[in-house]
C-alpha atoms as a PDB file:
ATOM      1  CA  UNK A   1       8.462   2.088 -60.898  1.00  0.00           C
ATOM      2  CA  UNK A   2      11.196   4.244 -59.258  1.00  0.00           C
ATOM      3  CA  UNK A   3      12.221   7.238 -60.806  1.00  0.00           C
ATOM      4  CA  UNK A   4      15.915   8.134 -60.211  1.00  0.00           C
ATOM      5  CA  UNK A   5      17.318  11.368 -61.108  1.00  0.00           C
ATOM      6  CA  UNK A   6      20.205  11.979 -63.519  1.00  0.00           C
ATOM      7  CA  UNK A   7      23.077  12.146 -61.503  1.00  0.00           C
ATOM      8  CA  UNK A   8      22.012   8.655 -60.181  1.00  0.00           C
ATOM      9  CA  UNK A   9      21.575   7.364 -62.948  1.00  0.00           C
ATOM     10  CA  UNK A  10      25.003   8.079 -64.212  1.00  0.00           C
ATOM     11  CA  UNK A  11      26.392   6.642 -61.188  1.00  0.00           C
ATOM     12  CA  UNK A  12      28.464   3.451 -61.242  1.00  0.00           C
ATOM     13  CA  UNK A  13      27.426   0.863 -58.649  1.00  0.00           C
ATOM     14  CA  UNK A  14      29.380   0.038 -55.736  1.00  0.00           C
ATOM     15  CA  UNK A  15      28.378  -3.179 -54.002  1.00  0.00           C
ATOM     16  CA  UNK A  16      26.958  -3.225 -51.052  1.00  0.00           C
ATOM     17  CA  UNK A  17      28.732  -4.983 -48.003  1.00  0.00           C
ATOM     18  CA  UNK A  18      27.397  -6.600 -44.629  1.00  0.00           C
ATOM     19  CA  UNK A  19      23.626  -6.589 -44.425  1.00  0.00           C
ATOM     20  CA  UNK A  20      22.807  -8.033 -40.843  1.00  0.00           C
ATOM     21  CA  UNK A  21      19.158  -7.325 -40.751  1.00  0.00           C
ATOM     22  CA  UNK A  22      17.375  -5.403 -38.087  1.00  0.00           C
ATOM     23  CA  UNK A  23      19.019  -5.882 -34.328  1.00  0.00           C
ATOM     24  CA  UNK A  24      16.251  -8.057 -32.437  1.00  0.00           C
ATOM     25  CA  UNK A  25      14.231  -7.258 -30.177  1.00  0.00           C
ATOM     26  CA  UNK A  26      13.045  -9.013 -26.799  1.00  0.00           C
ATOM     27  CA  UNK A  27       9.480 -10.384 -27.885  1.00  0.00           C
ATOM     28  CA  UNK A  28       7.427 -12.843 -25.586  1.00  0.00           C
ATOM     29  CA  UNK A  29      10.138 -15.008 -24.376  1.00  0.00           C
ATOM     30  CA  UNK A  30      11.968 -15.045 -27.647  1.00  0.00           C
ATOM     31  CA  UNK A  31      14.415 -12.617 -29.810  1.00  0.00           C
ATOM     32  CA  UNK A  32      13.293 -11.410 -32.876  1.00  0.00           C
ATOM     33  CA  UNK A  33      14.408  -9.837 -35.797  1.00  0.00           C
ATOM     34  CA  UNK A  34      11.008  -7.656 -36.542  1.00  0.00           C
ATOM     35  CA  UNK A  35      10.730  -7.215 -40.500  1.00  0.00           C
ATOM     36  CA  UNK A  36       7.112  -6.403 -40.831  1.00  0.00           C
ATOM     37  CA  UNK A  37       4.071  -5.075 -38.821  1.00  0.00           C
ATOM     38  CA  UNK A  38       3.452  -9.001 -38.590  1.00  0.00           C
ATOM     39  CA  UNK A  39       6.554  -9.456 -36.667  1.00  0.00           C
ATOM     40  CA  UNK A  40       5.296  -7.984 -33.812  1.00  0.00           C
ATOM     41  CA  UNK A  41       3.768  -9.166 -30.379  1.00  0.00           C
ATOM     42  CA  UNK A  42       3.743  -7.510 -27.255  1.00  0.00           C
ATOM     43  CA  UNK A  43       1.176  -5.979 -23.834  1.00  0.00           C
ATOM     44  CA  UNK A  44       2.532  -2.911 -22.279  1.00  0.00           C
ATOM     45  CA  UNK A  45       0.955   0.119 -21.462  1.00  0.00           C
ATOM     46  CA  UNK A  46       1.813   3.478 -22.515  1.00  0.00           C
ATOM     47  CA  UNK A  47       0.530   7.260 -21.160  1.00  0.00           C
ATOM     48  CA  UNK A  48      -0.870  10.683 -23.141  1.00  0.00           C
ATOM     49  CA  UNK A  49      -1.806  13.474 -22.237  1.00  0.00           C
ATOM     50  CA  UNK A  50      -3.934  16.472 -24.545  1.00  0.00           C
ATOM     51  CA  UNK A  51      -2.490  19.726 -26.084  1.00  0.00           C
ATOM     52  CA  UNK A  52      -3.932  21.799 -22.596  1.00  0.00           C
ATOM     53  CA  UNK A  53      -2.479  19.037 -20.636  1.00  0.00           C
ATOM     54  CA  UNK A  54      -6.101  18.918 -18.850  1.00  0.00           C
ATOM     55  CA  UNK A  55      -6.450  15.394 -19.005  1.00  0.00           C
ATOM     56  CA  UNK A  56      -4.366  11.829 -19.073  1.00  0.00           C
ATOM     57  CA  UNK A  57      -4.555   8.480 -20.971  1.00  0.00           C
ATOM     58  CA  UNK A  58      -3.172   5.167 -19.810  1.00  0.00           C
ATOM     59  CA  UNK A  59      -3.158   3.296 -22.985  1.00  0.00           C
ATOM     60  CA  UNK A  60      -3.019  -0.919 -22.523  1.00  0.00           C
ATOM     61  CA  UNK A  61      -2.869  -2.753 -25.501  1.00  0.00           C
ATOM     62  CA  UNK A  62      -1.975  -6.905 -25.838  1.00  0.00           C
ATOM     63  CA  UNK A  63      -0.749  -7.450 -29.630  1.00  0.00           C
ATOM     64  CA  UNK A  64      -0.738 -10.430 -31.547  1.00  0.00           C
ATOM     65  CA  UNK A  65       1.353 -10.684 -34.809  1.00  0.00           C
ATOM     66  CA  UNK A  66       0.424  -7.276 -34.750  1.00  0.00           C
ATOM     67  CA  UNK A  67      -2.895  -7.407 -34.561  1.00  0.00           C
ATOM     68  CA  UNK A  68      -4.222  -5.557 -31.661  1.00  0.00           C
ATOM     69  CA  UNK A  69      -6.380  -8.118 -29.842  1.00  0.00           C
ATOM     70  CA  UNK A  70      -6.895  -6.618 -26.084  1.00  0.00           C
ATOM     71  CA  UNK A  71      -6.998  -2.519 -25.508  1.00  0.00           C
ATOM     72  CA  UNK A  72      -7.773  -0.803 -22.129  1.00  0.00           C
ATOM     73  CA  UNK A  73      -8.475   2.892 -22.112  1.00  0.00           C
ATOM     74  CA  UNK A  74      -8.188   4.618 -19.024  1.00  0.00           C
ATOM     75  CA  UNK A  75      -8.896   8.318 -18.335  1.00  0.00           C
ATOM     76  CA  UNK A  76      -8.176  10.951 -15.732  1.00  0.00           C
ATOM     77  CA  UNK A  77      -8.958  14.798 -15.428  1.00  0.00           C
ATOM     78  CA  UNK A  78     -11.339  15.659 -18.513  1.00  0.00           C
ATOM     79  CA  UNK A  79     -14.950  14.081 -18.583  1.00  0.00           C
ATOM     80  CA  UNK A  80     -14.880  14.506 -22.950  1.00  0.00           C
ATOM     81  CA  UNK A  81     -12.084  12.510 -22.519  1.00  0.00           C
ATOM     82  CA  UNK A  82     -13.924   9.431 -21.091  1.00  0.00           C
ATOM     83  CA  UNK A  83     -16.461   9.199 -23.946  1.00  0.00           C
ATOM     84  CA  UNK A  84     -13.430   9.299 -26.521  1.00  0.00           C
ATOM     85  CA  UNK A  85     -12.229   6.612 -24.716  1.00  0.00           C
ATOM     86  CA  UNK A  86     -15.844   4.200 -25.358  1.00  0.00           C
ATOM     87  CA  UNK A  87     -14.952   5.220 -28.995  1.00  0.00           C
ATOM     88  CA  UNK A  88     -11.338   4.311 -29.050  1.00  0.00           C
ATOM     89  CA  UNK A  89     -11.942   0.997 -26.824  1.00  0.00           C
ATOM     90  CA  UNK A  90     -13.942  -0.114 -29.522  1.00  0.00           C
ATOM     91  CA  UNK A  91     -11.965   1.194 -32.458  1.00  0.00           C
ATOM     92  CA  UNK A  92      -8.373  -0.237 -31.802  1.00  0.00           C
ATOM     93  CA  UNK A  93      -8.952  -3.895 -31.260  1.00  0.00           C
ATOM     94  CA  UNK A  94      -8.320  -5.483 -34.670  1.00  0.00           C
ATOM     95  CA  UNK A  95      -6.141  -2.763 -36.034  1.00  0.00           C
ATOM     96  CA  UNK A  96      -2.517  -3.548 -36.785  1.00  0.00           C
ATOM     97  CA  UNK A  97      -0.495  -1.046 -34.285  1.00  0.00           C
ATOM     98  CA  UNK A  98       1.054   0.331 -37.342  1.00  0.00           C
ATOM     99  CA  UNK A  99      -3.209   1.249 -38.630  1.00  0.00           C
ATOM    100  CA  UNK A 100      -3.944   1.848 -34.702  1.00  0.00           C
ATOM    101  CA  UNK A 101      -0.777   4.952 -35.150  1.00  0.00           C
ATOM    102  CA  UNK A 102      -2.653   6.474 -37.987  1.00  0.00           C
ATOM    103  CA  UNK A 103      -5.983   6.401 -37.038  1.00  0.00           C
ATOM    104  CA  UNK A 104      -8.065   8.964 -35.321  1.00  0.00           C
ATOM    105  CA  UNK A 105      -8.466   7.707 -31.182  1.00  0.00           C
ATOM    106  CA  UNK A 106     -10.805  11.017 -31.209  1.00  0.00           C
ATOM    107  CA  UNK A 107      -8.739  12.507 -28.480  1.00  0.00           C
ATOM    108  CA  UNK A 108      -4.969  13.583 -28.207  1.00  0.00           C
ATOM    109  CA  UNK A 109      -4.339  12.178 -24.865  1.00  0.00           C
ATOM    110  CA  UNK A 110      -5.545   8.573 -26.243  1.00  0.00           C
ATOM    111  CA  UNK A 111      -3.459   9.488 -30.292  1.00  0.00           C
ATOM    112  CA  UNK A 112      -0.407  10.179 -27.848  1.00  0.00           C
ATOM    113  CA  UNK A 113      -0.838   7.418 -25.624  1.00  0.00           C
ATOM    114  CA  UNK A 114      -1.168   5.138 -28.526  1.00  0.00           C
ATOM    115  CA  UNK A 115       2.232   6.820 -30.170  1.00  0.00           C
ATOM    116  CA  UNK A 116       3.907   6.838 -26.871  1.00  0.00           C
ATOM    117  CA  UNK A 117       2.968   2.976 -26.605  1.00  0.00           C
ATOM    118  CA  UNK A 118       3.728   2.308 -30.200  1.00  0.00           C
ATOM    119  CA  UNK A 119       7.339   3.152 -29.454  1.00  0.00           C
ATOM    120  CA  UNK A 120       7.695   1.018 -26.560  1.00  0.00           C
ATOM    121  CA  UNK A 121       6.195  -2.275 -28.572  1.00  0.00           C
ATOM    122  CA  UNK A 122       8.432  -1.783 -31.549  1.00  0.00           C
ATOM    123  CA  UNK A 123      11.457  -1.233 -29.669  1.00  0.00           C
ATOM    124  CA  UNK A 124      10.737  -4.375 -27.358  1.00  0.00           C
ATOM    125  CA  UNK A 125      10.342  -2.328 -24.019  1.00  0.00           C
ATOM    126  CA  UNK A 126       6.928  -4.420 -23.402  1.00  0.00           C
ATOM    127  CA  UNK A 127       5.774  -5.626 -20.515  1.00  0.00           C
ATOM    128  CA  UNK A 128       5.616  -9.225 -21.817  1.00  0.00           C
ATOM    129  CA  UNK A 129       9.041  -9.130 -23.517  1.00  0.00           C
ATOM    130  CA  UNK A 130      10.747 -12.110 -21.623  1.00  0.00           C
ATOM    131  CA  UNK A 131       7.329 -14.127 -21.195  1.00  0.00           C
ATOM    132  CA  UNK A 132       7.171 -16.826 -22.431  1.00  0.00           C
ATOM    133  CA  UNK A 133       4.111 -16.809 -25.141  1.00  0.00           C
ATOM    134  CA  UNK A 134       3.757 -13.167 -23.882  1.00  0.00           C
ATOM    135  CA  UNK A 135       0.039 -12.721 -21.421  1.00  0.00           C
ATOM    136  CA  UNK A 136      -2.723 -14.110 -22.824  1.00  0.00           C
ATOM    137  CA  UNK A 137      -6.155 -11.958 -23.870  1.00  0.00           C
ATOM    138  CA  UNK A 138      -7.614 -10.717 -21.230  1.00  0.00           C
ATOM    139  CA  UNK A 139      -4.467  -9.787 -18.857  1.00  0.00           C
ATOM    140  CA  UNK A 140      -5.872  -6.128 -19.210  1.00  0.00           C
ATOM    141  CA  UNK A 141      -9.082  -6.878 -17.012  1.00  0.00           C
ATOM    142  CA  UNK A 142      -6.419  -8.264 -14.515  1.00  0.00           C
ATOM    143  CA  UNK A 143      -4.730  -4.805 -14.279  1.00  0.00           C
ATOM    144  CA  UNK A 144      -8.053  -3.587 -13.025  1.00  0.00           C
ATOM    145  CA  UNK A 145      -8.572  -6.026  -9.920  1.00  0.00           C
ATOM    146  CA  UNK A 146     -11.905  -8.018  -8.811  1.00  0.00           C
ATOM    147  CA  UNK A 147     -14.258  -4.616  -9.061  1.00  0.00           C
ATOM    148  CA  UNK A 148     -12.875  -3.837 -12.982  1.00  0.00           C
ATOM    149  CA  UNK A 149     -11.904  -0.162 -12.075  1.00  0.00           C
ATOM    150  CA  UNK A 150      -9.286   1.177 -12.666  1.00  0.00           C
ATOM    151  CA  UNK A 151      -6.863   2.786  -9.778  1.00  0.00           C
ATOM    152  CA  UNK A 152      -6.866   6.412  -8.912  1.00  0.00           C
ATOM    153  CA  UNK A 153      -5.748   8.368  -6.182  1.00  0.00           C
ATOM    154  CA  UNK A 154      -6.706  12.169  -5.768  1.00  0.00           C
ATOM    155  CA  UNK A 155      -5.154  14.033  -3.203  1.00  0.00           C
ATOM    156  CA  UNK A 156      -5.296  17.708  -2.627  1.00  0.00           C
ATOM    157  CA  UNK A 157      -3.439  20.148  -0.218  1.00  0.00           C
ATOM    158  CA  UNK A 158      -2.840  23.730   0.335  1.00  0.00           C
ATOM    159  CA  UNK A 159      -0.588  25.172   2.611  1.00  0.00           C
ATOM    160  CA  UNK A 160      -2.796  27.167   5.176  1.00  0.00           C
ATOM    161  CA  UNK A 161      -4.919  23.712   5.780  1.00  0.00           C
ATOM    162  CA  UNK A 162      -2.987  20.947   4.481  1.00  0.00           C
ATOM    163  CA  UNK A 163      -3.109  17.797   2.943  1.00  0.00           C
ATOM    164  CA  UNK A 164      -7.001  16.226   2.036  1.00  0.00           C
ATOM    165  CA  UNK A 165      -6.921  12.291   1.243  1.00  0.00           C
ATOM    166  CA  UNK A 166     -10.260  11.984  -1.108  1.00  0.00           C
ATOM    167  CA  UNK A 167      -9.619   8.713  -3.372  1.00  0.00           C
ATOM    168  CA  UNK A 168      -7.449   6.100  -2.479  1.00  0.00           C
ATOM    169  CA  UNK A 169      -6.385   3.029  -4.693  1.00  0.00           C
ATOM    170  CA  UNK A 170      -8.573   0.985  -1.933  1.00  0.00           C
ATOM    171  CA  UNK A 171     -11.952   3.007  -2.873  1.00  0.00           C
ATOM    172  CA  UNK A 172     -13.400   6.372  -1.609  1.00  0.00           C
ATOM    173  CA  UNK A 173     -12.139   7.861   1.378  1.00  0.00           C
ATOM    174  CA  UNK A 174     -14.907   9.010   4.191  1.00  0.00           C
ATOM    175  CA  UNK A 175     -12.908   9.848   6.927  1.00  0.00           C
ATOM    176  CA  UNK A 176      -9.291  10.383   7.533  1.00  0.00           C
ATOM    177  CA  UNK A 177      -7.400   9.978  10.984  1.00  0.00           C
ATOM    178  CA  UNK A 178      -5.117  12.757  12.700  1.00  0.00           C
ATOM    179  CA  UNK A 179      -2.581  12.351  15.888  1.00  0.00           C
ATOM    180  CA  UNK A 180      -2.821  14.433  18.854  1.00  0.00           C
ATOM    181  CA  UNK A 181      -0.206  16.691  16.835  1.00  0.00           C
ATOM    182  CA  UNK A 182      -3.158  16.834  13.821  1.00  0.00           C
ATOM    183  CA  UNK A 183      -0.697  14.374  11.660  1.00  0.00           C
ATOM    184  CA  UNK A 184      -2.480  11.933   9.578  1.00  0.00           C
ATOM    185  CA  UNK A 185      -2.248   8.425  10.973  1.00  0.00           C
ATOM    186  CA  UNK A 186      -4.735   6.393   8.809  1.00  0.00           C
ATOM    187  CA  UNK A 187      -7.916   6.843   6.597  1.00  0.00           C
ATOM    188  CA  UNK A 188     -11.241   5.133   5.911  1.00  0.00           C
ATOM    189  CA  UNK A 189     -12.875   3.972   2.807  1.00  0.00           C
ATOM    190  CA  UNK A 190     -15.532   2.631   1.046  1.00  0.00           C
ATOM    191  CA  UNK A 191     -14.988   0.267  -2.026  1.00  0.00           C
ATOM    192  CA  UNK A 192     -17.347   1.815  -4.976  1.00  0.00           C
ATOM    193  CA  UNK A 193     -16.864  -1.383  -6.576  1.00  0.00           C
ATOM    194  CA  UNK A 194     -17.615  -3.734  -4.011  1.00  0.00           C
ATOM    195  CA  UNK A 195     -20.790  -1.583  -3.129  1.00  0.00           C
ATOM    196  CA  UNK A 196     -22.080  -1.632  -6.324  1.00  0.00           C
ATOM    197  CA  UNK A 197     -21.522  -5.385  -6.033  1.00  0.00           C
ATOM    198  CA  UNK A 198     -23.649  -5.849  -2.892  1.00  0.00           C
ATOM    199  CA  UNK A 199     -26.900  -4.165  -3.743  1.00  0.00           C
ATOM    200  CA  UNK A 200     -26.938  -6.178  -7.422  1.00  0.00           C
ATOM    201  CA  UNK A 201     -26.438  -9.160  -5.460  1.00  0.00           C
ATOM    202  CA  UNK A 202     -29.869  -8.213  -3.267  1.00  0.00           C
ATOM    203  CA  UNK A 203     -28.151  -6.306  -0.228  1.00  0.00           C
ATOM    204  CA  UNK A 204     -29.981  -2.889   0.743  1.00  0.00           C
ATOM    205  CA  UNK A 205     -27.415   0.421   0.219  1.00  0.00           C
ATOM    206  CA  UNK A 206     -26.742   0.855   3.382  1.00  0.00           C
ATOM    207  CA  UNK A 207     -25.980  -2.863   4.503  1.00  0.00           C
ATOM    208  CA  UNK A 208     -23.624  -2.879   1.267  1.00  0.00           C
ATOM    209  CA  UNK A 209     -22.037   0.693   2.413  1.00  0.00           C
ATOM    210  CA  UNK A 210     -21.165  -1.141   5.863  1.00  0.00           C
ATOM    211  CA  UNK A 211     -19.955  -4.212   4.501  1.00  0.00           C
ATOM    212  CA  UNK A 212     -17.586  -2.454   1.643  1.00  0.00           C
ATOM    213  CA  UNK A 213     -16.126  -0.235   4.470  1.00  0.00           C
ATOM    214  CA  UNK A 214     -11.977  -1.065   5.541  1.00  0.00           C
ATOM    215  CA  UNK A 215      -9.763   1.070   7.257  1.00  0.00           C
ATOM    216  CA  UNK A 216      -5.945   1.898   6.546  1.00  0.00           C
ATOM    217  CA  UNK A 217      -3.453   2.926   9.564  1.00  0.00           C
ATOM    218  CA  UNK A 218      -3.779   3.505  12.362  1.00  0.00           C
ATOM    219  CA  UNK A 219      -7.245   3.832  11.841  1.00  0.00           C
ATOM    220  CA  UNK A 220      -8.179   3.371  15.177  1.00  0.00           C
ATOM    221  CA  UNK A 221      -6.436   5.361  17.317  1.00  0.00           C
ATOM    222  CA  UNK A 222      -7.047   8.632  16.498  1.00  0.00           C
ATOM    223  CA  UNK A 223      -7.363  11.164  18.775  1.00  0.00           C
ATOM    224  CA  UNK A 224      -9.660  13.201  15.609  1.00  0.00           C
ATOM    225  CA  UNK A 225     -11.399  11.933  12.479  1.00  0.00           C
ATOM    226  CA  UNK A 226     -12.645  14.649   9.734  1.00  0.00           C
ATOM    227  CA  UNK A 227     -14.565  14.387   6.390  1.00  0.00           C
ATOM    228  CA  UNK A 228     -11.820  15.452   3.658  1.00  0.00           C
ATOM    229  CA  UNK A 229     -14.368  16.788   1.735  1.00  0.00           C
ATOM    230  CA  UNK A 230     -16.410  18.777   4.269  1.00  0.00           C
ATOM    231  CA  UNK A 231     -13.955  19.774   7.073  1.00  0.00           C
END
């Protein structure tokens, strides 16, 4: 029951004219008019960050008639952050996104993320929006590669010394190259991932440190090498 005041209710009605629905939105290969929660199906990605602006989220989720049926949590900069992220990971998937908006991801980089990501869905920014049948569950994983982590780079620099390569996309960096003029020409890496791979597969540490080792550059012709972290 709807309670209208007074002057409303002493109103005459006018009738209404056009009523062309909602304008549709780009949604897995197909336009649609979205009328309900229901209506929705999407996998983007969207990014928070916390009131301090410590720490980062990147926020996948892969949605299914609006049922959240795929979520990657990914965090940078704030080690709480990480554990909220094992507790949202397992809270979102089965939540509609509109339940996933109201609900508690235990840490405002992951509640903005989700908002930030809520906007893009609903307004048919996703990734998938002219796919057909949209990605299916499990294209998350694929965002992560063959070792299932994620991608960071952390680079740091001051101006008296500068710049210090220490984590590349590729995997950890152990040495980085300089030019005669002390100009970085390359870097060299180990692949965490692929490491950890070797030794469960049998392979000593130190055989699967040499065997996850690459190089990026020109690597090898330095005229110096240096540990970023220790020189």
């Amino acid at each position: 029951m709807i309670n209208y005041s007074r002057e409303v209710e002493e109103m005459c009605c006018v009738a209404k004219g056009p009523n062309h629905g909602p304008a549709p939105i780009p949604e897995e290969g197909k336009w649609v008019k979205a009328y309900e929660i229901k209506d929705i199906s999407a996998f983007t990605h969207g990014v928070g960050w916390c009131a301090p602006q410590q720490g980062a989220c990147k926020l996948s989720l892969n949605v299914k008639e609006g049922i959240i049926e795929e979520a990657l949590v990914e965090t940078i900069g704030c080690s709480g952050m990480t554990h909220s992220a094992a507790m949202a990971a397992e809270i979102l998937p089965g939540k509609t996104i509109l339940e996933a908006l109201n609900t508690d991801l235990v840490c405002d980089a992951i509640n903005t993320a989700m908002r930030e990501l809520f906007l893009q869905i609903v307004y048919g920014r996703s990734q998938s929006a002219f796919s057909d049948d949209g990605l299916s569950v499990g294209a998350g994983l694929e965002d992560l590669g063959k070792g299932l982590r994620s991608q960071v780079g952390t680079m740091y620099g001051t101006k008296v010394k500068g710049v210090r390569y220490l984590e590349m996309a590729e995997g950890y960096v152990t040495r980085m190259a300089l030019d005669e003029d002390n100009q970085v020409i390359g870097y060299e890496f180990v692949s965490l991932g692929k490491m950890t791979d070797f030794i469960k597969k049998g392979d000593t540490p130190n055989d699967a440190y040499n065997k996850a080792i690459g190089t990026y550059g020109r690597f090898n012709d330095a005229a110096k090498y240096i540990d970023p972290r220790k020189e």
